[in-house]
Protein backbone atom coordinates (compact mmCIF):
# COMPACT_ATOMS: atom_id res chain seq x y z
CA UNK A 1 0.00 0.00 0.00
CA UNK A 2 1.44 3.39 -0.82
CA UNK A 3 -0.28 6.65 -0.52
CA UNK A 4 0.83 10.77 -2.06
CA UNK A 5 -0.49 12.98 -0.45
CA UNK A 6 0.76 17.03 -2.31
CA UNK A 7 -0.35 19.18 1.01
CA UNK A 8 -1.03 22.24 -1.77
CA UNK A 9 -4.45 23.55 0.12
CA UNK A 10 -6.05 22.68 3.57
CA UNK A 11 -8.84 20.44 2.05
CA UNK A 12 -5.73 18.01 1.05
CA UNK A 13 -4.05 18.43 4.36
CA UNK A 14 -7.00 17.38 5.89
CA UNK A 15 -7.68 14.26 3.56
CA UNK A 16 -4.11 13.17 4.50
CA UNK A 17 -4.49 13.76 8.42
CA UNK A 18 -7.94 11.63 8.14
CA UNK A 19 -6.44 9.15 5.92
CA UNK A 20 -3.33 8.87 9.12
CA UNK A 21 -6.43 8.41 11.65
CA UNK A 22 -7.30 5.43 9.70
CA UNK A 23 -3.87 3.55 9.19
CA UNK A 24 -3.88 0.40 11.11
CA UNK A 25 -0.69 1.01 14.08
CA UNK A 26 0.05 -2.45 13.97
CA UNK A 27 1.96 -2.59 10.63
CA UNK A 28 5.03 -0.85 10.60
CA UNK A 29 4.67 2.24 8.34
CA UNK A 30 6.84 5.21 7.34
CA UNK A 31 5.59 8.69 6.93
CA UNK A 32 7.59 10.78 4.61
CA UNK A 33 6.99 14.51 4.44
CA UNK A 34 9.31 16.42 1.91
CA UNK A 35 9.76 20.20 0.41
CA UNK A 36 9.25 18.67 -2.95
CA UNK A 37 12.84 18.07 -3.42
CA UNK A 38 14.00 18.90 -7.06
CA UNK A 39 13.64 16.05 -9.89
CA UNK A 40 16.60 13.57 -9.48
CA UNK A 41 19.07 12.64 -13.01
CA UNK A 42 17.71 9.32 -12.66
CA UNK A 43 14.42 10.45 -13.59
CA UNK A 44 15.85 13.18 -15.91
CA UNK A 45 18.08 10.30 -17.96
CA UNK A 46 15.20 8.03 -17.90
CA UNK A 47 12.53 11.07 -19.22
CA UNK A 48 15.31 11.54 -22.37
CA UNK A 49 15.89 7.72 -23.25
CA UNK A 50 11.89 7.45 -23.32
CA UNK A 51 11.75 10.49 -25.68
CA UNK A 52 14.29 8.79 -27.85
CA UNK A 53 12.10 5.82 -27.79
CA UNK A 54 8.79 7.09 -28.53
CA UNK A 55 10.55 9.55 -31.26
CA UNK A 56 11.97 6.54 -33.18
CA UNK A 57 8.12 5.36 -33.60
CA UNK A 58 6.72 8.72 -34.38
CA UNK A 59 9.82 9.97 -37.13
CA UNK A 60 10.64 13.28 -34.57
CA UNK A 61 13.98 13.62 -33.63
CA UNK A 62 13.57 13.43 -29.46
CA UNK A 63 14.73 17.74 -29.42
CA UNK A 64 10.95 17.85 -31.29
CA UNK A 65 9.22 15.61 -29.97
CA UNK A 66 10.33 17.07 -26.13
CA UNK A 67 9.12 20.54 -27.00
CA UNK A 68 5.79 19.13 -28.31
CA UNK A 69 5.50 17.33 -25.49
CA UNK A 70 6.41 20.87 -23.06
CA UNK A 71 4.10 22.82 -25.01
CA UNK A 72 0.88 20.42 -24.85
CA UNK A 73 1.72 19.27 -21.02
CA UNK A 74 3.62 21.89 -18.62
CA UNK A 75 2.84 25.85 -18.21
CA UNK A 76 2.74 28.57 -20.34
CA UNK A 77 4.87 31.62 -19.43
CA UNK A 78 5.28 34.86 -21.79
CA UNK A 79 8.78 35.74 -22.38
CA UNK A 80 10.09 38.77 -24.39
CA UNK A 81 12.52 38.91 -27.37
CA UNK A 82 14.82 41.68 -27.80
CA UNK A 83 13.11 42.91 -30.05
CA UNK A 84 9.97 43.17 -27.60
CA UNK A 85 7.98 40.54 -29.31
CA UNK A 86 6.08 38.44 -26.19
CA UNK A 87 5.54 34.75 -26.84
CA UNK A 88 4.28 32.05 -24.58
CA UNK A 89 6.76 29.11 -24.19
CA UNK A 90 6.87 26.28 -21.50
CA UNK A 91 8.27 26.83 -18.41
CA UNK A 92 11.48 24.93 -18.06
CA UNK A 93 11.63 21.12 -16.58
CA UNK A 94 14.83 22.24 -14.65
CA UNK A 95 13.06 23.29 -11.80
CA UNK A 96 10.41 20.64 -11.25
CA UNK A 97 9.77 18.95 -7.96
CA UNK A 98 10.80 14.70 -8.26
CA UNK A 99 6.76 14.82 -8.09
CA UNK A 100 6.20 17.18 -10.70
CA UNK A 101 8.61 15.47 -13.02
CA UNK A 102 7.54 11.95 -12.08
CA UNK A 103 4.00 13.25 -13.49
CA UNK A 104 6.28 13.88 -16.48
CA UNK A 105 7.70 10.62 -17.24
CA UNK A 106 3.99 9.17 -16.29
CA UNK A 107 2.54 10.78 -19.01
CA UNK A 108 5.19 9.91 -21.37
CA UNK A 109 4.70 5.81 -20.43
CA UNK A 110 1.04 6.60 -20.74
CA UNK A 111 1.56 8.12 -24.29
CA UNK A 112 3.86 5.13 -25.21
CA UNK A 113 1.33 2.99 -24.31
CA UNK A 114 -1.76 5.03 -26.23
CA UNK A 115 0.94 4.77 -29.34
CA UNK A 116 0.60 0.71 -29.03
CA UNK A 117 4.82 0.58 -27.38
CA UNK A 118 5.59 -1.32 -24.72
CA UNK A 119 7.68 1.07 -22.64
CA UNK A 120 11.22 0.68 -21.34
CA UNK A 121 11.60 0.23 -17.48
CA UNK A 122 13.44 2.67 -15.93
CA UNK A 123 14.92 -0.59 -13.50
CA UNK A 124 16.14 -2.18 -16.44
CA UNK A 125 18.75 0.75 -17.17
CA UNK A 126 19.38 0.49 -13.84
CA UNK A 127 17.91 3.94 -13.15
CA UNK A 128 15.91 3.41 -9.58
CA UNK A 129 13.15 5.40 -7.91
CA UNK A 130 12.28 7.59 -11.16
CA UNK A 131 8.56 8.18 -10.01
């Protein structure tokens, strides 16, 4: 049994606290609460090897087929050329939480799949705790 809980408003703070009231004390359990620590390389190597995968079956070259993927699934934030010209652009994966990004890579197995591929396991690189 494993359980997120992403404490973003009190409503989810107080689905987590209920769902603790409920946990049976006589299994041994951990409790992990975290900052949202930044996305780990393991999960950024294994995000760029399944871009290279899915862009061999769709003819993009994985540079392409990334941005796509940025522009249909994270943010939109206006930047402004030199020339003051304002576009909206994705907000960069560098600064996503290990949660945020793990949403990432879920998406992209989720998209492999919906494409008929049977998706690489990140444990079969040898790249651990990606999600």
């Amino acid at each position: 049994m494993s359980s997120i809980f992403i404490l973003k408003d009190e409503a989810r703070r107080q689905n987590c606290i209920s769902y603790l009231t409920e946990v049976s004390i006589f299994k041994p359990l951990t409790v992990t609460i975290s900052t949202g620590n930044r996305k780990t390389r393991n999960q950024e190597a294994y995000w760029h090897m399944l871009m290279g995968f899915i862009a061999d079956h769709t003819g993009d070259t994985p540079e392409v087929l990334k941005m796509k993927l940025k522009y249909e699934w994270l943010p939109l934030e206006p930047i402004k050329t030199l020339a003051g010209k304002e576009y909206l652009v994705p907000i960069t994966t560098r600064n996503l939480t290990k949660m945020e990004y793990a949403d990432l890579i879920n998406r992209t197995i989720a998209l492999g799949a919906e494409l008929g591929l049977v998706m690489p396991l990140a444990s079969f690189y040898g790249m651990e705790n990606v999600s």
